[in-house]
Structures are given as C-alpha cells and as structure tokens.
PDB file of N, CA and C in Angstrom:
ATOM      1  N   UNK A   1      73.568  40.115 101.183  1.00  0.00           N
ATOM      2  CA  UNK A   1      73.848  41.479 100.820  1.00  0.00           C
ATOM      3  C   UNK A   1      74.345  41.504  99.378  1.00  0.00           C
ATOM      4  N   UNK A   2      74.197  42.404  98.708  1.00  0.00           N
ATOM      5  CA  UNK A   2      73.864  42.742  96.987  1.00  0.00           C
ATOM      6  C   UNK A   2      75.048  43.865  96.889  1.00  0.00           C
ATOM      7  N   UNK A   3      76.341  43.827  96.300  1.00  0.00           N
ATOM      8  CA  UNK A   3      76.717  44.793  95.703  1.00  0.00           C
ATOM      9  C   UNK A   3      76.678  45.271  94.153  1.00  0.00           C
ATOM     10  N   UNK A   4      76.461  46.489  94.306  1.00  0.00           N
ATOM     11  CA  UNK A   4      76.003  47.160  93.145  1.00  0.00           C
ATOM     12  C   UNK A   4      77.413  47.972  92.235  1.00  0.00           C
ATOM     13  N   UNK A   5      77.785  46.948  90.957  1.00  0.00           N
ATOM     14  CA  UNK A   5      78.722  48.280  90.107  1.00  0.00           C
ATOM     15  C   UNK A   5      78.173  49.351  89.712  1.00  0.00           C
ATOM     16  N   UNK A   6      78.871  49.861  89.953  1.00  0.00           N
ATOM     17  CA  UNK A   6      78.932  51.140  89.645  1.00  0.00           C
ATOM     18  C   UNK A   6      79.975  51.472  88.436  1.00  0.00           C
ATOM     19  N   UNK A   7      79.463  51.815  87.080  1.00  0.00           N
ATOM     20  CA  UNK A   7      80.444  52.134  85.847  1.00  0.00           C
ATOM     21  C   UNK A   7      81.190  53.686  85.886  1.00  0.00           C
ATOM     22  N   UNK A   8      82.060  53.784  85.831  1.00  0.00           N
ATOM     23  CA  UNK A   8      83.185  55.535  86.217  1.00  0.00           C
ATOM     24  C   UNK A   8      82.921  55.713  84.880  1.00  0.00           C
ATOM     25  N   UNK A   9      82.114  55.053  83.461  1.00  0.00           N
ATOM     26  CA  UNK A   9      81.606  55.948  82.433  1.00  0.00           C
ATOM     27  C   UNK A   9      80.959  56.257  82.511  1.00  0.00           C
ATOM     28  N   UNK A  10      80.198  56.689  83.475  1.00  0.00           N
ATOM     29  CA  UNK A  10      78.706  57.210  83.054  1.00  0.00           C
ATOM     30  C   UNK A  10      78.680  59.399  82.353  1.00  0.00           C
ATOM     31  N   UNK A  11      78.116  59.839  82.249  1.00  0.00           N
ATOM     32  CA  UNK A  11      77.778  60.811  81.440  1.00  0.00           C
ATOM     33  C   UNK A  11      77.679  61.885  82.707  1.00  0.00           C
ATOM     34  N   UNK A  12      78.429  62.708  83.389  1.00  0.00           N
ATOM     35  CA  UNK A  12      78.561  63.808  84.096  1.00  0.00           C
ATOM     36  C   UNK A  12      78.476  64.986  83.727  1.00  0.00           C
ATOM     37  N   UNK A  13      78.510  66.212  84.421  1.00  0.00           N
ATOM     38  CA  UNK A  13      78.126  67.706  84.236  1.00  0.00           C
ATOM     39  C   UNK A  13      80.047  67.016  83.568  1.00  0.00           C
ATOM     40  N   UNK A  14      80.121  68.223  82.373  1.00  0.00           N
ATOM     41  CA  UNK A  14      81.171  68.695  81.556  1.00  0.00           C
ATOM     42  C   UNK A  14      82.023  69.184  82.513  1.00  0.00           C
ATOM     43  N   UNK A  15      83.808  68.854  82.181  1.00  0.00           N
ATOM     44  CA  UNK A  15      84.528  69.411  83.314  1.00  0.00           C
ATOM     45  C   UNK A  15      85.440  70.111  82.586  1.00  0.00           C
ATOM     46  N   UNK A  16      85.798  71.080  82.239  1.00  0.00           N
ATOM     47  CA  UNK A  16      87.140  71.578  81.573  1.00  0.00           C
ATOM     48  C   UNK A  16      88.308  72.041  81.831  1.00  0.00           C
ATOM     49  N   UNK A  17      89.400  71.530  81.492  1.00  0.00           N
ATOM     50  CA  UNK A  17      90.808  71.710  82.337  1.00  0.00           C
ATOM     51  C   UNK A  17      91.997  72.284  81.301  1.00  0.00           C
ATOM     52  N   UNK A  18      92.565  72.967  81.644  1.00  0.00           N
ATOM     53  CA  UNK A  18      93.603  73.439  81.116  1.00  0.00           C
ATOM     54  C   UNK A  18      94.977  72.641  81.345  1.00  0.00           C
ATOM     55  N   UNK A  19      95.754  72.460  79.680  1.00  0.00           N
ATOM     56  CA  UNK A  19      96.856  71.997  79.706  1.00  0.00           C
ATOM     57  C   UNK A  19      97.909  73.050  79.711  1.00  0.00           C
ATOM     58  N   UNK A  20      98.866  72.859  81.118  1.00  0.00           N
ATOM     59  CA  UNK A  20     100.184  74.074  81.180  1.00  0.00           C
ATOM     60  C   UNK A  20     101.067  73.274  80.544  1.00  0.00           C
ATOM     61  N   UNK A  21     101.075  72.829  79.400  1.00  0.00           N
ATOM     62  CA  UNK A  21     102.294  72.194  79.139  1.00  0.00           C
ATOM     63  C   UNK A  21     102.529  72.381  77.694  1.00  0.00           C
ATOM     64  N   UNK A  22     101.353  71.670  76.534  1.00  0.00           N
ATOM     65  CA  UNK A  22     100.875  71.942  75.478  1.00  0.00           C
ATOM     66  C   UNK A  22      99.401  73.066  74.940  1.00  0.00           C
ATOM     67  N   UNK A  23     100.178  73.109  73.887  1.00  0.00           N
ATOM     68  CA  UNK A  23      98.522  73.982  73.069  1.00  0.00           C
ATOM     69  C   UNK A  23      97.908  72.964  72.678  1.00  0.00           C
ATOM     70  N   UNK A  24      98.264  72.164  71.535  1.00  0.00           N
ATOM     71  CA  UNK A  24      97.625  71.461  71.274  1.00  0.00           C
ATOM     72  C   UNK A  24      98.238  69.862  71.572  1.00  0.00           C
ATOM     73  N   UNK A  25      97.591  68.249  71.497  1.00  0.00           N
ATOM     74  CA  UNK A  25      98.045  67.110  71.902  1.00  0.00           C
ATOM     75  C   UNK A  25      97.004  66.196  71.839  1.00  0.00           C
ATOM     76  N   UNK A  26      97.062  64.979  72.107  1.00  0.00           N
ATOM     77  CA  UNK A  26      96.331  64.050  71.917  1.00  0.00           C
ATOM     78  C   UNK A  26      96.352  62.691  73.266  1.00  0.00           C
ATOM     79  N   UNK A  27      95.305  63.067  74.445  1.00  0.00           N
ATOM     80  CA  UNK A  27      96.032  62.145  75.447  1.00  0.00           C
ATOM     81  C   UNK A  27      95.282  60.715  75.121  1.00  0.00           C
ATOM     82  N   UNK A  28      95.720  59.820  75.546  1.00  0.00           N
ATOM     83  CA  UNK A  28      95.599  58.278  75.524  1.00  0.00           C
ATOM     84  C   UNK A  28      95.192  57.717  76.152  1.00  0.00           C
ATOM     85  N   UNK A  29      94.083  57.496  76.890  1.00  0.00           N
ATOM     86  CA  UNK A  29      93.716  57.021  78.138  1.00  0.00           C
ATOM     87  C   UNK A  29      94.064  55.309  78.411  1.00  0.00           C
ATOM     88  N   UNK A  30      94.474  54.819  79.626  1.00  0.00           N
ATOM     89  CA  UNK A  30      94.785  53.463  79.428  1.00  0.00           C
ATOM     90  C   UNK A  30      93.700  52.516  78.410  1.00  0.00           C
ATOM     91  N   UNK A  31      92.323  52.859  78.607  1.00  0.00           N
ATOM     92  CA  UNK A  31      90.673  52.315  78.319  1.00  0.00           C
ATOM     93  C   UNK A  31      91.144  52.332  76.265  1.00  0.00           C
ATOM     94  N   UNK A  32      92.195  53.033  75.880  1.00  0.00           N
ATOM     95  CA  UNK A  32      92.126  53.120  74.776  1.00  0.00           C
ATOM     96  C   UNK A  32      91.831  54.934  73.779  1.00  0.00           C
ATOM     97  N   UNK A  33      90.313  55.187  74.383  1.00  0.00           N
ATOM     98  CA  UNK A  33      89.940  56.451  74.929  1.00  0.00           C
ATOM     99  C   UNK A  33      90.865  57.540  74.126  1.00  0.00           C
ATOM    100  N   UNK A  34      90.685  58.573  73.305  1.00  0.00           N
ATOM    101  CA  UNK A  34      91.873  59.765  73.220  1.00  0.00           C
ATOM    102  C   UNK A  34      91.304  60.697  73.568  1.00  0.00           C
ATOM    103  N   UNK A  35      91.393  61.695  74.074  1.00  0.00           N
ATOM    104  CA  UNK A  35      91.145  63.384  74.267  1.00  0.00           C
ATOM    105  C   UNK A  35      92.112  64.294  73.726  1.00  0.00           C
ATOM    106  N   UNK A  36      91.359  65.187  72.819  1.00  0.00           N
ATOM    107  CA  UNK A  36      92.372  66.159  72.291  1.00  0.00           C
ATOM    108  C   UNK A  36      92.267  67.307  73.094  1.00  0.00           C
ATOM    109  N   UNK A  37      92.987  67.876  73.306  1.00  0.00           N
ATOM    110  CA  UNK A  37      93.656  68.818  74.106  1.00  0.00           C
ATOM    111  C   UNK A  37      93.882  70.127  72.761  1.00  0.00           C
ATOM    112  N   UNK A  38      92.752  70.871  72.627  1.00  0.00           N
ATOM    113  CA  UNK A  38      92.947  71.960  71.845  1.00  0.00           C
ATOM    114  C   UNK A  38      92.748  73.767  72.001  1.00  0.00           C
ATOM    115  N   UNK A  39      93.851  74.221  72.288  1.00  0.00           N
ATOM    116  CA  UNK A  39      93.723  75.705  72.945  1.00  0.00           C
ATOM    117  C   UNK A  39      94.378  76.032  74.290  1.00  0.00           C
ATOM    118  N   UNK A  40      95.303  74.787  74.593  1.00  0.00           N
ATOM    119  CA  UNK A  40      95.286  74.476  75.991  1.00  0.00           C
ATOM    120  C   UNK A  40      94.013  73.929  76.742  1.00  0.00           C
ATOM    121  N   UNK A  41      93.367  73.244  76.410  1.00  0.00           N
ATOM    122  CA  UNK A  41      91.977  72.861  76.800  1.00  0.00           C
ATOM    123  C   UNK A  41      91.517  71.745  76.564  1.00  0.00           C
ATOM    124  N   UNK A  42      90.788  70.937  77.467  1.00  0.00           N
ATOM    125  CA  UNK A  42      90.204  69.552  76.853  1.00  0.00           C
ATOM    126  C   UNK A  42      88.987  69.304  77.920  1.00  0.00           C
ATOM    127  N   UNK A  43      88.054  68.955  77.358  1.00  0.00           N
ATOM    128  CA  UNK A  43      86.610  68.649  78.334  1.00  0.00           C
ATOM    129  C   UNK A  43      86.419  67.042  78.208  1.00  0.00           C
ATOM    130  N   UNK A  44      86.393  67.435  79.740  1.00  0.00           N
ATOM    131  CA  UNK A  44      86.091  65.511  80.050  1.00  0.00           C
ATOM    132  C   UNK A  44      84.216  65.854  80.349  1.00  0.00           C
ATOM    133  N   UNK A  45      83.525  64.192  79.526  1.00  0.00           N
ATOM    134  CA  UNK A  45      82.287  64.591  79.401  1.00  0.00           C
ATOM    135  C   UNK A  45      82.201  63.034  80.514  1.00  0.00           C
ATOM    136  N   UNK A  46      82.816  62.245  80.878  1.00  0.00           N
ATOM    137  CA  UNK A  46      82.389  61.241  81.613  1.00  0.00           C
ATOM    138  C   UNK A  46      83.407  61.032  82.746  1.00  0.00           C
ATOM    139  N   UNK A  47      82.957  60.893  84.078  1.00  0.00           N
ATOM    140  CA  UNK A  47      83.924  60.219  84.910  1.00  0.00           C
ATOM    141  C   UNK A  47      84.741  59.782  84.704  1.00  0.00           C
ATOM    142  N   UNK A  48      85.387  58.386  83.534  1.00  0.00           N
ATOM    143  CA  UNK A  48      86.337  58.015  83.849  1.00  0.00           C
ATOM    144  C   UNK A  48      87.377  59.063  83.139  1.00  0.00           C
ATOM    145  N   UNK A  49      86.959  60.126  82.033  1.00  0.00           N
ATOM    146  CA  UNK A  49      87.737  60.744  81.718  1.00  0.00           C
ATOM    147  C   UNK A  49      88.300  62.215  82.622  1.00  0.00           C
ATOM    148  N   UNK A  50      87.247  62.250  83.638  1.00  0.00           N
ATOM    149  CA  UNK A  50      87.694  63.017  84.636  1.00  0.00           C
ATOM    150  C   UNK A  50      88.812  62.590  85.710  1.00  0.00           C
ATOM    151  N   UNK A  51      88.333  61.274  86.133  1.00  0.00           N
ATOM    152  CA  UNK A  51      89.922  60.912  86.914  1.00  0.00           C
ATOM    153  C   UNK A  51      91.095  60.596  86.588  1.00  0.00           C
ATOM    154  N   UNK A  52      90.864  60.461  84.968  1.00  0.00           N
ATOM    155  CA  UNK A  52      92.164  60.389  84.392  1.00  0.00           C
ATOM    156  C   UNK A  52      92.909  61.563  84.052  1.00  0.00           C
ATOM    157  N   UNK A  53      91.878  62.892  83.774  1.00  0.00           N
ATOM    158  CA  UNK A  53      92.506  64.382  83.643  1.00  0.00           C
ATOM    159  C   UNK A  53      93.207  64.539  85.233  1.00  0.00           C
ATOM    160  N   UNK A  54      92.431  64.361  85.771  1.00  0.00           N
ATOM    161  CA  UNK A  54      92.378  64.633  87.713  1.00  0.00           C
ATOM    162  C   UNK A  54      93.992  64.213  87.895  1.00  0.00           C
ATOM    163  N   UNK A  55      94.759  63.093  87.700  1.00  0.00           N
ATOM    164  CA  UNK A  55      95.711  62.101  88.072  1.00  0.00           C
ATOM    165  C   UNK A  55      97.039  63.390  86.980  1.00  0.00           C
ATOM    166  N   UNK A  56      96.501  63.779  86.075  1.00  0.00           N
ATOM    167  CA  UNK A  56      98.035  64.184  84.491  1.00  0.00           C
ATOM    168  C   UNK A  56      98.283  65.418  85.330  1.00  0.00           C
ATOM    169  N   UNK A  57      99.597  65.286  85.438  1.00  0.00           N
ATOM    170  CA  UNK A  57     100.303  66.110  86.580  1.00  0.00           C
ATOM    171  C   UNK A  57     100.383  67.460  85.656  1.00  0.00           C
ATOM    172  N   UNK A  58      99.880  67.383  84.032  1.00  0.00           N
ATOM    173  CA  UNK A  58     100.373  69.086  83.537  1.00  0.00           C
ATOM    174  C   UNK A  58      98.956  69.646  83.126  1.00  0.00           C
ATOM    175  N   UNK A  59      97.688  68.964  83.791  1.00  0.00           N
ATOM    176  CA  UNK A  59      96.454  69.713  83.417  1.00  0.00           C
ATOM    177  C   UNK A  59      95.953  70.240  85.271  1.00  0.00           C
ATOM    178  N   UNK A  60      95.321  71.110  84.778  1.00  0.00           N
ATOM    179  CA  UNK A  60      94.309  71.784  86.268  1.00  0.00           C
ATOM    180  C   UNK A  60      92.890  71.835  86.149  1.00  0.00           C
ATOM    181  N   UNK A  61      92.228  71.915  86.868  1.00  0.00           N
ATOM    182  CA  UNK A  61      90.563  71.366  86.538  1.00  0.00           C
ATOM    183  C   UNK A  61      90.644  73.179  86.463  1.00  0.00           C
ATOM    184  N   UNK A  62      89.281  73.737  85.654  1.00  0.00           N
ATOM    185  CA  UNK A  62      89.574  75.113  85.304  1.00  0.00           C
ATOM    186  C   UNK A  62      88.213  75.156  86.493  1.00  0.00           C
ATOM    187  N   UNK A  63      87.806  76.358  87.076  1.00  0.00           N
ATOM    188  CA  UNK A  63      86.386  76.674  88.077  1.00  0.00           C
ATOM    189  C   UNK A  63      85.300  76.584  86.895  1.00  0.00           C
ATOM    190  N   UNK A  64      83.882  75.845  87.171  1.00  0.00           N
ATOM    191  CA  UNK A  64      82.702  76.027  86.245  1.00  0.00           C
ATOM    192  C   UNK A  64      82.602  77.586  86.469  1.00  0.00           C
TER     193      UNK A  64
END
C-alpha cells in the first residue's frame, strides 16, 4: 500500500477574513510566510495559509 502527500500549499478558491483586532498588521506564519492584514482584511490564497488564519483567535473567515 502507497501513501500519497499531500502538500497544505497548494493554490485554493481565495478565502477572506476579517481582523477584529487590527486595521492594519503583518502576520508571521510559523513556514516563515507574512500576510498583511490591510482594512481589517487579509486573503489567504493557499491552504496552509487558510489553517493558519482558521487557528488566530482575532480573525473570522468572512461568507464568499
């Protein structure tokens, strides 16, 4: 039996989440990775930057 990785970078539908905390900021992802957070807002364009928005206790995934 063959297991297959699977990479959490791959390239997903765009997710955009609102920060209740800051307007503007700069998050750090462990991977190195930054996302700016501008407007209260930051779009994760790949998985792993989605489960890392998913986990930051002061962002909310916004409805597509």
């Amino acid at each position: 039996m063959t297991s297959k990785t699977v990479s959490i970078d791959k390239p997903v539908s765009p997710v955009v989440y609102r920060d209740r905390a800051f307007i503007s900021r700069v998050l750090v992802m462990p991977s190195g990775r930054t996302l700016a957070v501008s407007a209260h807002r930051v779009e994760a364009l790949h998985a792993e930057e989605q489960a890392f928005l998913d986990k930051h206790p002061d962002l909310e995934r916004l409805p597509e």
